[in-house]
Each structure stands twice: as structure tokens, then as C-alpha cells.
Protein backbone atom coordinates (compact mmCIF):
# COMPACT_ATOMS: atom_id res chain seq x y z
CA UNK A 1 138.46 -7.64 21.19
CA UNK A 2 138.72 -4.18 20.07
CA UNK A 3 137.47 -2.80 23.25
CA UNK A 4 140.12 -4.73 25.47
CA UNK A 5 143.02 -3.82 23.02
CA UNK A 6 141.79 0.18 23.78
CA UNK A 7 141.18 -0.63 27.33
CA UNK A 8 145.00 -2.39 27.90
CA UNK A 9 146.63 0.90 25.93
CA UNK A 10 145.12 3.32 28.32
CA UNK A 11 146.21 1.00 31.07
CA UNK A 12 149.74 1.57 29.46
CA UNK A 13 149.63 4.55 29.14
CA UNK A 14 148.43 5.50 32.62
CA UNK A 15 151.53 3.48 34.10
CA UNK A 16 154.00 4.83 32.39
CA UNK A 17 152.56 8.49 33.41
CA UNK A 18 152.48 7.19 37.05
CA UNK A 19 156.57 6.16 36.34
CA UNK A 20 157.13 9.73 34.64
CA UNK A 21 155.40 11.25 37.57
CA UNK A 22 157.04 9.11 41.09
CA UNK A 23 160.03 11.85 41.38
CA UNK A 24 157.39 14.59 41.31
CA UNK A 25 154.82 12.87 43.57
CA UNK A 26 157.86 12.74 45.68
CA UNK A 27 158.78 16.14 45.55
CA UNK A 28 154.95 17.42 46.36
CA UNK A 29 154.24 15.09 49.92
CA UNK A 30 154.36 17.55 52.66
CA UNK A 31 156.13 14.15 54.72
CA UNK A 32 158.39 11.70 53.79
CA UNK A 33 158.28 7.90 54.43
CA UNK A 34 161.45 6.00 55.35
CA UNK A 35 162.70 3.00 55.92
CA UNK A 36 165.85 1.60 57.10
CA UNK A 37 167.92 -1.45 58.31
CA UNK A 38 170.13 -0.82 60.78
CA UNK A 39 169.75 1.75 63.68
CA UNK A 40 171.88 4.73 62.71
CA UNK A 41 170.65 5.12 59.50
CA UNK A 42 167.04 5.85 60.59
CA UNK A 43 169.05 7.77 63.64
CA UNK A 44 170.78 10.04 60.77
CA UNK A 45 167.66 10.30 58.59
CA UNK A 46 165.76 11.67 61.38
CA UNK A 47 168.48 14.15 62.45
CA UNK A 48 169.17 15.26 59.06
CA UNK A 49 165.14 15.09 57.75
CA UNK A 50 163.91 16.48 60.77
CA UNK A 51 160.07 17.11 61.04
CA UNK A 52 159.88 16.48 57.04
CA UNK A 53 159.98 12.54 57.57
CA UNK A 54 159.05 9.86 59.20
CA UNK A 55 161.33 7.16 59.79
CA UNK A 56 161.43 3.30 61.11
CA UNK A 57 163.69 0.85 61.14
CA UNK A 58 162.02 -2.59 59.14
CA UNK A 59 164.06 -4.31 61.97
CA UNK A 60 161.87 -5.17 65.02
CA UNK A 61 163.70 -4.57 68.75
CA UNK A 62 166.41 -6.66 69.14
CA UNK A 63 166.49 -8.23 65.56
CA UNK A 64 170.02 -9.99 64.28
CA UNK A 65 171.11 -8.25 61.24
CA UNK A 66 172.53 -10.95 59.88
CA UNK A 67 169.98 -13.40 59.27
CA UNK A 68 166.59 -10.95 59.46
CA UNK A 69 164.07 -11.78 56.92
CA UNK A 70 161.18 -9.28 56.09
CA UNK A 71 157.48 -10.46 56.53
CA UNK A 72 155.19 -9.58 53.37
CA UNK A 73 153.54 -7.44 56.35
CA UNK A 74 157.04 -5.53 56.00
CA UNK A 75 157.77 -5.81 52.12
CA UNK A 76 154.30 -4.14 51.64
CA UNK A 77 155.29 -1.11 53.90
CA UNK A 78 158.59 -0.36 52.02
CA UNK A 79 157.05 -0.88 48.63
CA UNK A 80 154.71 2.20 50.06
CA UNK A 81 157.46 4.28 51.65
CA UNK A 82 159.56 7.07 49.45
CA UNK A 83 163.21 5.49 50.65
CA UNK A 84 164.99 2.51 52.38
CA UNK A 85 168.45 3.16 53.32
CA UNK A 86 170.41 0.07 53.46
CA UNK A 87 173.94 -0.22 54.22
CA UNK A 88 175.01 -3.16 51.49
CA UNK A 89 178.38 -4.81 51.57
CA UNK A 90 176.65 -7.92 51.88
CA UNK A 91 174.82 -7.54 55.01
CA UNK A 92 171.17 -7.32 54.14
CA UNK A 93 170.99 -10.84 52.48
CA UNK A 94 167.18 -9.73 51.44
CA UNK A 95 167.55 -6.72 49.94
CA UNK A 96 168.58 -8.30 46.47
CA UNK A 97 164.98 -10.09 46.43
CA UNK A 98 163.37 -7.04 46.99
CA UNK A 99 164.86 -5.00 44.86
CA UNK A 100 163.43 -7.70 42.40
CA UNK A 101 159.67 -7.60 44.28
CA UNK A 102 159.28 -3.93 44.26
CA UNK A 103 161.01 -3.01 41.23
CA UNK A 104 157.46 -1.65 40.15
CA UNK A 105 157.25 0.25 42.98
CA UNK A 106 157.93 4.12 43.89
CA UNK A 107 160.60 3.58 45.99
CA UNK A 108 164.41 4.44 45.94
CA UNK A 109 166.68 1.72 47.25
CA UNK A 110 169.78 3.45 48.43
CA UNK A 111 172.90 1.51 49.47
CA UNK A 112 174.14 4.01 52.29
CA UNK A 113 177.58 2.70 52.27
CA UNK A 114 178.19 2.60 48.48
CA UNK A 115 181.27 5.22 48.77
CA UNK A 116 182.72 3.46 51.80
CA UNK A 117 185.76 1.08 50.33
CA UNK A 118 187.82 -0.13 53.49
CA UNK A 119 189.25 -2.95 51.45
CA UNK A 120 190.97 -0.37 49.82
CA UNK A 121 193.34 -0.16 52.62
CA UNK A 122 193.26 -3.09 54.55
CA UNK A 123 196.24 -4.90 53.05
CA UNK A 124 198.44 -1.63 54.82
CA UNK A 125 196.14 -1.60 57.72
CA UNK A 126 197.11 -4.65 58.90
CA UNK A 127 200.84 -5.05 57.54
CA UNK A 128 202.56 -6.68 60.62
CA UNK A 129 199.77 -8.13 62.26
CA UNK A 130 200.35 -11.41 61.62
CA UNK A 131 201.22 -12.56 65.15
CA UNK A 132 197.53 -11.49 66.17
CA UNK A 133 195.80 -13.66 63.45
CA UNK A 134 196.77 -16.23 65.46
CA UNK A 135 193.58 -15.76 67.36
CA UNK A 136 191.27 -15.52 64.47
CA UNK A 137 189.66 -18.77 62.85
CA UNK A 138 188.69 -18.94 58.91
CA UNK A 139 184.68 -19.10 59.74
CA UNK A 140 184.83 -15.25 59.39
CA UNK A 141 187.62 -14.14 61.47
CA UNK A 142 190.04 -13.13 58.48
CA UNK A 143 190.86 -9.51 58.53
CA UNK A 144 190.30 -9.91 54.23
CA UNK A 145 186.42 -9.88 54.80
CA UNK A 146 184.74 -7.02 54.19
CA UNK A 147 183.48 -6.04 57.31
CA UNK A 148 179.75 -4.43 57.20
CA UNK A 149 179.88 -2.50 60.54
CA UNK A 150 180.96 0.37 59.17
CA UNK A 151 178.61 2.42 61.29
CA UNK A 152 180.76 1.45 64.55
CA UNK A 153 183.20 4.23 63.11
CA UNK A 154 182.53 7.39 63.21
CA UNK A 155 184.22 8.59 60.41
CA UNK A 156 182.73 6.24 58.44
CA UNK A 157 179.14 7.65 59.95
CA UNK A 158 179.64 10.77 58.41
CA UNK A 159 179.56 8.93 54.84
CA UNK A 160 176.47 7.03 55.70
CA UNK A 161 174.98 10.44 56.68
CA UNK A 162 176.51 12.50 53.45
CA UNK A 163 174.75 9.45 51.54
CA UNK A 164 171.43 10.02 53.21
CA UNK A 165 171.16 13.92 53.11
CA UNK A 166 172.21 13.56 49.35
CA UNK A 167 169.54 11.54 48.51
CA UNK A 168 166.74 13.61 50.99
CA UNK A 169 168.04 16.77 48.91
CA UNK A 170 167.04 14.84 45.33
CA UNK A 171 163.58 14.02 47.32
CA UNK A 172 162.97 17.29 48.81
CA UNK A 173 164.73 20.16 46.48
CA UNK A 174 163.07 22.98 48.06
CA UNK A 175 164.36 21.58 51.71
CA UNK A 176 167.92 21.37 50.64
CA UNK A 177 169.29 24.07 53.03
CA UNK A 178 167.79 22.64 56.12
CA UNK A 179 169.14 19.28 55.21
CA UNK A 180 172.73 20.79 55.01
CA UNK A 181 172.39 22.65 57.84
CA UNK A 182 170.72 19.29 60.11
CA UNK A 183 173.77 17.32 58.54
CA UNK A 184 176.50 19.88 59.66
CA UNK A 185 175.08 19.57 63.22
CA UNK A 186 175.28 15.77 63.05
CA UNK A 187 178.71 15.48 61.58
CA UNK A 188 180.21 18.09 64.57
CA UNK A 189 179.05 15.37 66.73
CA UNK A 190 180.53 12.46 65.28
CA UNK A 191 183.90 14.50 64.95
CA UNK A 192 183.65 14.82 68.68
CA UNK A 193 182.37 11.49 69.15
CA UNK A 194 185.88 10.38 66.62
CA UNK A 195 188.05 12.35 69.29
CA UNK A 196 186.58 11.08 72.31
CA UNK A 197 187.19 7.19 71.13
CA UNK A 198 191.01 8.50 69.62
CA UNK A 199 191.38 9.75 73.73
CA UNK A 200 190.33 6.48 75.26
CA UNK A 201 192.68 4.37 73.15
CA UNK A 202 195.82 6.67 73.77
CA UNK A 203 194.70 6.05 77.53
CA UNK A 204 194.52 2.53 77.28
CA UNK A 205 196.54 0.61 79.25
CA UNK A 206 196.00 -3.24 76.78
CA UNK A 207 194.88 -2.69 73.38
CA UNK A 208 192.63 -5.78 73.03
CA UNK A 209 189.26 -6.68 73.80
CA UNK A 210 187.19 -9.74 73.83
CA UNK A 211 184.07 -9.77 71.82
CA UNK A 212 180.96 -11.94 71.27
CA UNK A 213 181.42 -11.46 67.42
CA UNK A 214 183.67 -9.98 64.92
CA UNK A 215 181.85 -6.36 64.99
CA UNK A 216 184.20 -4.49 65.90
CA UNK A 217 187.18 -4.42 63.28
CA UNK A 218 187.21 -0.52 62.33
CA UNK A 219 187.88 -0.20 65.74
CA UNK A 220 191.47 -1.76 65.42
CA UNK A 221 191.82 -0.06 61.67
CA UNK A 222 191.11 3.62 63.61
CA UNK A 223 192.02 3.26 66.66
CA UNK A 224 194.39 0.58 67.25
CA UNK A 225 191.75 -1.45 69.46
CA UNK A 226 192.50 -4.66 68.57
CA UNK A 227 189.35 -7.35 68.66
CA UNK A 228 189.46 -10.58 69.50
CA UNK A 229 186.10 -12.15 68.42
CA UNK A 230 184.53 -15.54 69.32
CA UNK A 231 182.16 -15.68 66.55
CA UNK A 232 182.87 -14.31 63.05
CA UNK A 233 181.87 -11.45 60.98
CA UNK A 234 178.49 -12.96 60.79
CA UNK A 235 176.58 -14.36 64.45
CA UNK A 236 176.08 -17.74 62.59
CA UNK A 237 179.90 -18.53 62.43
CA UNK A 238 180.64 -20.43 65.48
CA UNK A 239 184.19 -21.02 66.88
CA UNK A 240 185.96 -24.70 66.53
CA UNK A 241 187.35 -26.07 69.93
CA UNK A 242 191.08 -24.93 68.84
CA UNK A 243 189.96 -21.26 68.50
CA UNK A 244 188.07 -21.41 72.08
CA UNK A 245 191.66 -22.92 73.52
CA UNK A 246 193.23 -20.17 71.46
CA UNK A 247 190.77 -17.19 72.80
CA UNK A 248 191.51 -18.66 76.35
CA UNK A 249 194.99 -18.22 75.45
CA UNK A 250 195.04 -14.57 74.67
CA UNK A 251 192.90 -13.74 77.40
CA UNK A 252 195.32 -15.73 80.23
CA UNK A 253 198.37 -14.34 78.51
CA UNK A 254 197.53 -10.73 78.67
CA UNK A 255 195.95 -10.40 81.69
CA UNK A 256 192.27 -9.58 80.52
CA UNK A 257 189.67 -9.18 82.82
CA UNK A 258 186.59 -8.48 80.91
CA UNK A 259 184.57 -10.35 77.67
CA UNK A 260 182.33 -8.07 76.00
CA UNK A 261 178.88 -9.18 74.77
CA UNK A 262 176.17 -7.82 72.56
CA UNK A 263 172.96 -7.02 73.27
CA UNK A 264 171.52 -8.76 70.13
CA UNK A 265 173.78 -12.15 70.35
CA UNK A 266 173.95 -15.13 72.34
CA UNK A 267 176.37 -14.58 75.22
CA UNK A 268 176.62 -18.68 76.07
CA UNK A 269 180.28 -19.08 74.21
CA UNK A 270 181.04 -15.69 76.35
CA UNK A 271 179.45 -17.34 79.72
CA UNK A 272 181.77 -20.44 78.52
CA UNK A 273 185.01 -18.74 78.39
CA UNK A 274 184.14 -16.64 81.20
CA UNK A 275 183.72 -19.56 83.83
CA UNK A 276 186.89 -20.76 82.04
CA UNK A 277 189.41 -17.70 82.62
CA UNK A 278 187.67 -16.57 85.44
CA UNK A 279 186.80 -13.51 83.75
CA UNK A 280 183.54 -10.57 83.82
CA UNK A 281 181.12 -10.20 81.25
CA UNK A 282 180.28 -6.40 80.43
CA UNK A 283 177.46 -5.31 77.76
CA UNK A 284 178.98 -3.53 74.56
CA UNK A 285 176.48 -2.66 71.82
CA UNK A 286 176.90 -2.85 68.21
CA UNK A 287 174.07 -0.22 67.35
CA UNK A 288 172.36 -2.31 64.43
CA UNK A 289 168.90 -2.51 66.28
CA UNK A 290 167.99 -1.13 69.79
CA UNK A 291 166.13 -3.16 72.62
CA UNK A 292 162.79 -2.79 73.86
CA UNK A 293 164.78 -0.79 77.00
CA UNK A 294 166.90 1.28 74.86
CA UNK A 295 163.60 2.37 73.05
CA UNK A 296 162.33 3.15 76.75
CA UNK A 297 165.44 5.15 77.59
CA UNK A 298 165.48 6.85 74.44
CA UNK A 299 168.75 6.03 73.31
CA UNK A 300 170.51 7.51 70.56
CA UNK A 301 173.41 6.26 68.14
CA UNK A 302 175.32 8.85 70.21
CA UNK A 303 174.16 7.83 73.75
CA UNK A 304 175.04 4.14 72.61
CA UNK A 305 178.32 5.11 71.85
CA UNK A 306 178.70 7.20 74.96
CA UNK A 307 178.06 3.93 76.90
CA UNK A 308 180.48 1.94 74.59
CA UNK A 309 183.29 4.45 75.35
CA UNK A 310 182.53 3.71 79.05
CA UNK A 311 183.05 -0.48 78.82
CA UNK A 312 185.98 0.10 76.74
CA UNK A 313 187.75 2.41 79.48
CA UNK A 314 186.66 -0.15 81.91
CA UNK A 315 188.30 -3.35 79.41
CA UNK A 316 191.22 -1.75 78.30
CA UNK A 317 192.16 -0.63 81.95
């Protein structure tokens, strides 16, 4: 009894030395290991990182982020990795379990869009935009949701980014510099990337566009692109026949040519209301996991957006 009393205190003792020690272990590996949900965070950790990381996304090629649920195949790889960048705001209904799994483990959880609060101003955001709610049904569609997408905005980006340098800074001291320097570079692009999308909506000839799901919001709240979704914030919500009739309505009494699906969600509502109004389908992406093909062409967040620019000119004209 003695000798399993001794035995359990050095086994104590050991752990707690192995807890004292995870920041420093850390510190010391010539390579990080990252994880991430959606797309442009493992995107921005690999700018920022560079050649001092490697980073996947847990989410396999065309995953929904909505309703993804890790395998233990994939719980067993984060609890091994260094970080997993998350975005939060309730979209990653699995993270709070494994925060609970792996709370043993040496890894730092990091909710990349902790310092984002649009909430904050959506009451003045949408002051007078009651007309246009019309269109939305309560399975999601409400403006008063906090909408999780907040990657679809560049300016937003460049908090998701700050968030991840910050934290590969605490991880890698010594590499601090060449973090701030990789993040600099990134955030040039998304201002450019900010002025290009401010350019196509001045040039717009209608304001509104048609989408699969209700993605797209900080599009209105920047740029005055107004979505009109057929499924809510999440891909689950479906539409009721009166907000299909109502859709139909918008579409007929503005003129628009053009629905825009994703490349992650079902596109039969879309192919519905298409046949309906007589109207196109063209592909807009929502950048929260890549295809097998966009893995092929080696797209980037900033490709993907290039290409999203392109199908809004082409809706909006």
C-alpha cells in the first residue's frame, strides 16, 4: 500500500511538471502544429506562420460548417497539435465538448473572432430597413442573429488574422518579428481586397442578390449589398412556402436575373426558384471549406474572393 501511495505521488508530481512545462515545450518545437475550422483561418495562419507551422483545416473538402462533427480520428489529432483556431459565435457546435475532452491536453483553444462584436451595431445598421425584412422568414433570416461569417468581410479578416498572429507570437517569442512582418503583408491585401468590393457596389446597378443561405449579411452591413437568402443563417433552416412566394416576389419585382449558390449547400430550393422566375444559377463561395477542385487549383481566401467579386459584378449588373 505504501509502495502505490509513493508510486501515485510521483505520478502527480510528473503531471503537474508536464502542465508547468506545455508553454515551454511550445516555445522549443522547431514547427508548429495547427488546426483550424474554417478555411481562412488556416489560410491566415499559414501566411502569417510561414515555414514555422503546419496547418490543416479539421474540416474535410467540402464539409458544412454548420452541422460538422469531428471523428475521434480528428479529436485525437487536435488534442496533439499546439493550436486550433476557431471562429466561435456559435458556429462550431463541437467545440464546447472538446474543450471538455481535451482539457488535459497541451493545446490552446483560441476563439479567432472573440474581439469581433457586430451586434454592437446592428440595431443602426439596419435602421430603416424594415421594408426589406419583408423577405426574410424567422427560421434564421432575422437581421438580430449573430451572424458567424464574419470572415466574408474583409475588415473583419484582419481581426481574425490580428487574433492569430497574437497568439503565434505567445507560441513562438523569438519569431515575433516575422509574424508582424507576414501579418502586415496579409492585411495590405485585405485592405485592397476591402476597396475592390467598396468599387463593385458603387458600380452596381441593383443592390440585391439572391443567395442559397443567409451567408452573406456583412456584405449589406459594409457594403450596402443587400441579401436575400433562401435558407437561414444556418443550411438546416429551410424556407416555408410563403417565404419561397415571397423570394419569387423580390426577384420578379426587381428584375433579377441571377440566384447565387454555394459550393458546400444544396442548390435544389435555388434550381426550384430558378425554373420558377426563369432565372440563372451562378456559383458564389462562402470560403468556410474548399472543394476537392479548389484544392487542385490552389485557391486561396484571396483568389476565392477574386472570383466572388466577379459573380457579384455579373448579379448586380
Amino acid at each position: 500500500m505504501k509502495k502505490l501511495l509513493i508510486l501515485l505521488f510521483a505520478a502527480f508530481l510528473l503531471a503537474g511538471c508536464s502542465n508547468d512545462n506545455d508553454t515551454e515545450n511550445t516555445k522549443n518545437k522547431e514547427t508548429l502544429t495547427i488546426y483550424t475550422t474554417v478555411f481562412p483561418l488556416q489560410y491566415f495562419a499559414e501566411r502569417i506562420a510561414g515555414e514555422h507551422a503546419d496547418v490543416s483545416s479539421i474540416y474535410p473538402p467540402g464539409a458544412d460548417e454548420h452541422t460538422f462533427e469531428p471523428s475521434q480520428k480528428d479529436m485525437i489529432a487536435l488534442a496533439e497539435s499546439d493550436l486550433f483556431f476557431y471562429i466561435g459565435m456559435g458556429l462550431e457546435g463541437f467545440v464546447d465538448k472538446a474543450k471538455s475532452t481535451m482539457k488535459g491536453e497541451n493545446v490552446r483553444m483560441v476563439a479567432a473572432a472573440k474581439d469581433i462584436h457586430p451586434e454592437e451595431n446592428a440595431e443602426d445598421e439596419h435602421e430603416g430597413h424594415e421594408d426589406e425584412n419583408e423577405n426574410e422568414h424567422e427560421d434564421g433570416h432575422n437581421h438580430g442573429d449573430v451572424d458567424p461569417h464574419v470572415w466574408l468581410d474583409p475588415v473583419y479578416a484582419k481581426e481574425l488574422a490580428k487574433s492569430i498572429k497574437d497568439e503565434l507570437s505567445k507560441a513562438k517569442p523569438n519569431l515575433k518579428d516575422e509574424f508582424e512582418k507576414n501579418y502586415t503583408e496579409l492585411i495590405a491585401d485585405l485592405d485592397e481586397l476591402d476597396q475592390n468590393f467598396k468599387e463593385t457596389a458603387a458600380n452596381a446597378k441593383i443592390n440585391k442578390i439572391i443567395v442559397s443561405h443567409s451567408a452573406f449579411g456583412y456584405w449589406e452591413s459594409r457594403y450596402g449589398i443587400e441579401q436575400v437568402p433562401i435558407a437561414g443563417m444556418s443550411t438546416s433552416s429551410e424556407p416555408t412556402q410563403k417565404d419561397m412566394e415571397k423570394i419569387i416576389k423580390t426577384i420578379n419585382k426587381y428584375g433579377i436575373r441571377y440566384i447565387l449558390v454555394e459550393q458546400n449547400v444544396s442548390s435544389k430550393l435555388a434550381e426550384a426558384i430558378s425554373a420558377e422566375t426563369d432565372s440563372e444559377l451562378l456559383k458564389v463561395h462562402n470560403l468556410s471549406t474548399r472543394t476537392d477542385r479548389d484544392i487542385k487549383n490552389k485557391e486561396t481566401y484571396f483568389t476565392l474572393m477574386e472570383k466572388n467579386l466577379k459573380t457579384l459584378e455579373k448579379a448586380m449588373n
